[in-house]
C-alpha atoms as a PDB file:
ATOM      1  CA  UNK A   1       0.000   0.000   0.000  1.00  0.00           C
ATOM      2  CA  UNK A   2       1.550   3.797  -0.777  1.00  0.00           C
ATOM      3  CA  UNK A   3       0.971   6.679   1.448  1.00  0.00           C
ATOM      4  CA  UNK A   4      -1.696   7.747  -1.370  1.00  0.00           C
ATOM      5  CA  UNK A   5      -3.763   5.090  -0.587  1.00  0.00           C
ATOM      6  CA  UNK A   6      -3.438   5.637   2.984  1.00  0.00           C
ATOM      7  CA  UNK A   7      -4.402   9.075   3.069  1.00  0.00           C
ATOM      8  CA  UNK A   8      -7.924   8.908   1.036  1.00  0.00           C
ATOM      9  CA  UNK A   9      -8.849   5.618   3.629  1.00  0.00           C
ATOM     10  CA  UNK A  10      -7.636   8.376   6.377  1.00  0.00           C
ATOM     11  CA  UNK A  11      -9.530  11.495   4.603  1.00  0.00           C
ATOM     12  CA  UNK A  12     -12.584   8.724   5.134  1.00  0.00           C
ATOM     13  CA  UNK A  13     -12.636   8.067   8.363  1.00  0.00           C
ATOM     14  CA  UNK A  14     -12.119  12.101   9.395  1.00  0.00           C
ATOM     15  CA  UNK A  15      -8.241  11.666  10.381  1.00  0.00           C
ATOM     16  CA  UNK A  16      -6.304  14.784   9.781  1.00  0.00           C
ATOM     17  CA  UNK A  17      -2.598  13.455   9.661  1.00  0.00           C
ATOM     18  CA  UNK A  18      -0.170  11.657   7.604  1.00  0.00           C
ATOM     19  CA  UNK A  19       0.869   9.577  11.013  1.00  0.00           C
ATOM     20  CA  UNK A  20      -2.314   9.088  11.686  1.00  0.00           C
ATOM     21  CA  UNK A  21      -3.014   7.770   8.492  1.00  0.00           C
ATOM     22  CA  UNK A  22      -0.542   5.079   8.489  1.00  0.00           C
ATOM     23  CA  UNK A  23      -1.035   4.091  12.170  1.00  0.00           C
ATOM     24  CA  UNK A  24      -4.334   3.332  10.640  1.00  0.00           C
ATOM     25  CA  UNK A  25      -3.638   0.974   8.217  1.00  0.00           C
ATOM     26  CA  UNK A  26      -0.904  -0.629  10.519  1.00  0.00           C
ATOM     27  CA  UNK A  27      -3.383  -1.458  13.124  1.00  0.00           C
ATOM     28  CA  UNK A  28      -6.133  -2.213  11.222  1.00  0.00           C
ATOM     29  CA  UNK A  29      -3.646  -4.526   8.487  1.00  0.00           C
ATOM     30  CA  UNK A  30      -4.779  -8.084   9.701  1.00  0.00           C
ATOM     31  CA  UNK A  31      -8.539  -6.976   7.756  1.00  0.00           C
ATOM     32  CA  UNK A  32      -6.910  -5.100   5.143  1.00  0.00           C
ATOM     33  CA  UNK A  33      -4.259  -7.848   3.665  1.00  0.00           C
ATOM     34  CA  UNK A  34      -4.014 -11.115   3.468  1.00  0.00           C
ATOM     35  CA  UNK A  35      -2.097 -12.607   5.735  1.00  0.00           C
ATOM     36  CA  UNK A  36       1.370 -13.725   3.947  1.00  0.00           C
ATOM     37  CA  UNK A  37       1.017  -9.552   2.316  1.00  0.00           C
ATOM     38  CA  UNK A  38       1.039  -7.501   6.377  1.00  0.00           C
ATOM     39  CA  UNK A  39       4.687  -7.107   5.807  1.00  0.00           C
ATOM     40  CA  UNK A  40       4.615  -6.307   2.710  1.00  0.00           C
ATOM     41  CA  UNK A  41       2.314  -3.568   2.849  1.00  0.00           C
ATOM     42  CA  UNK A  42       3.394  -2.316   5.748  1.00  0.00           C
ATOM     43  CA  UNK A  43       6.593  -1.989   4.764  1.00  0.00           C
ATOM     44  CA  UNK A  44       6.101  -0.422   1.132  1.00  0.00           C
ATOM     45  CA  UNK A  45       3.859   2.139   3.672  1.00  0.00           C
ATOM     46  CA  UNK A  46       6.128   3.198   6.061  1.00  0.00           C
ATOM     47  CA  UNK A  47       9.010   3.735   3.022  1.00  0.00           C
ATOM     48  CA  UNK A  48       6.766   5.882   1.410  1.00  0.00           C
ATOM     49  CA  UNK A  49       6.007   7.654   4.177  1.00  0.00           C
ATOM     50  CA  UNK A  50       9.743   8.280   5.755  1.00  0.00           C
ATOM     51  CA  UNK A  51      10.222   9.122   1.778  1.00  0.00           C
ATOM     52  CA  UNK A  52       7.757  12.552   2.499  1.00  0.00           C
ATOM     53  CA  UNK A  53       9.169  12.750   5.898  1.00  0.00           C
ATOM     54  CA  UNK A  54       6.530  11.150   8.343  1.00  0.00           C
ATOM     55  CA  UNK A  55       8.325  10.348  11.389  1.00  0.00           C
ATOM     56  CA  UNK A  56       8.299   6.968  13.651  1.00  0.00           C
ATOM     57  CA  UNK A  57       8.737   6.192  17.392  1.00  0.00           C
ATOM     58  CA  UNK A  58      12.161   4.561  17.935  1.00  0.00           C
ATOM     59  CA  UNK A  59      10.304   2.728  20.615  1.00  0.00           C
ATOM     60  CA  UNK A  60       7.418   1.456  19.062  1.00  0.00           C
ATOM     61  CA  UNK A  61       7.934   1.943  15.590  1.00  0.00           C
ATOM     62  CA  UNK A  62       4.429   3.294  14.809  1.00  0.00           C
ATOM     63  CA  UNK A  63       4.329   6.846  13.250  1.00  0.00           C
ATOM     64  CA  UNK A  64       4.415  10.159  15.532  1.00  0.00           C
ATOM     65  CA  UNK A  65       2.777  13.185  15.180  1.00  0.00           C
ATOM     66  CA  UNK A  66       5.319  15.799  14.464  1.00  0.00           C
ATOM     67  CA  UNK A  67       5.796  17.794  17.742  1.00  0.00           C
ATOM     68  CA  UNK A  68       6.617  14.024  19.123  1.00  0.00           C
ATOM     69  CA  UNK A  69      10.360  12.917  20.492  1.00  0.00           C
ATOM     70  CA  UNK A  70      11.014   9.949  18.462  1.00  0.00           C
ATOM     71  CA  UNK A  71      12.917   8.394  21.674  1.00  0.00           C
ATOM     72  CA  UNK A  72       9.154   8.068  23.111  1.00  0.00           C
ATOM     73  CA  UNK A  73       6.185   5.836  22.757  1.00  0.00           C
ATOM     74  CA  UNK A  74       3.782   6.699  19.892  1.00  0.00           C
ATOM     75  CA  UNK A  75       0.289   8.490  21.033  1.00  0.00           C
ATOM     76  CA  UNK A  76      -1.520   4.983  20.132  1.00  0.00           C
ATOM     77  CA  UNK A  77       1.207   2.831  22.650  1.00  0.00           C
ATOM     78  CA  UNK A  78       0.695   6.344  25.036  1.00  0.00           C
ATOM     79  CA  UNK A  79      -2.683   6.391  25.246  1.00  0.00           C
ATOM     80  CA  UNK A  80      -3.371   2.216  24.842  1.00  0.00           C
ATOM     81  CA  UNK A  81      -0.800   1.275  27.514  1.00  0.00           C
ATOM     82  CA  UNK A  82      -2.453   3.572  30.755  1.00  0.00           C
ATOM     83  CA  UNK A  83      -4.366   2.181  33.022  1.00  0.00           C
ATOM     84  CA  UNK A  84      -8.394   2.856  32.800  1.00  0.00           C
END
């Protein structure tokens, strides 16, 4: 998948960002490809979008928005990972 294709499933369901756009797809992957194709995808996806400068947790390796530190969880890992 291409950051392209990424951003008009994003555009759809009212996400503003291009990290937001491919943590998307990354966490909803196991419904989008078939099974033998997640790495695949994923991986053509996050090239393209380091290639337009979308940056990616060092910790998690899920895109951050860009005010993040890339030495620190994602906002998905952030917010997923604290208690209720």
């Amino acid at each position: 998948m291409n950051l392209a294709e990424a951003l008009e499933i994003a555009d759809i369901c009212g996400l503003e960002t291009k990290a937001e756009a491919v943590n998307n797809i990354i966490i909803h992957s196991v419904n989008l490809f078939m099974y033998e194709e997640i790495n695949k995808e994923i991986g053509e996806l996050v090239d393209d979008a380091k290639a337009v400068g979308v940056k990616f947790s060092n910790v998690c390796g899920h895109a951050i928005l860009d005010e993040a530190d890339s030495n620190e969880l994602c906002y998905m890992c952030r917010n997923i990972g604290r208690p209720l």
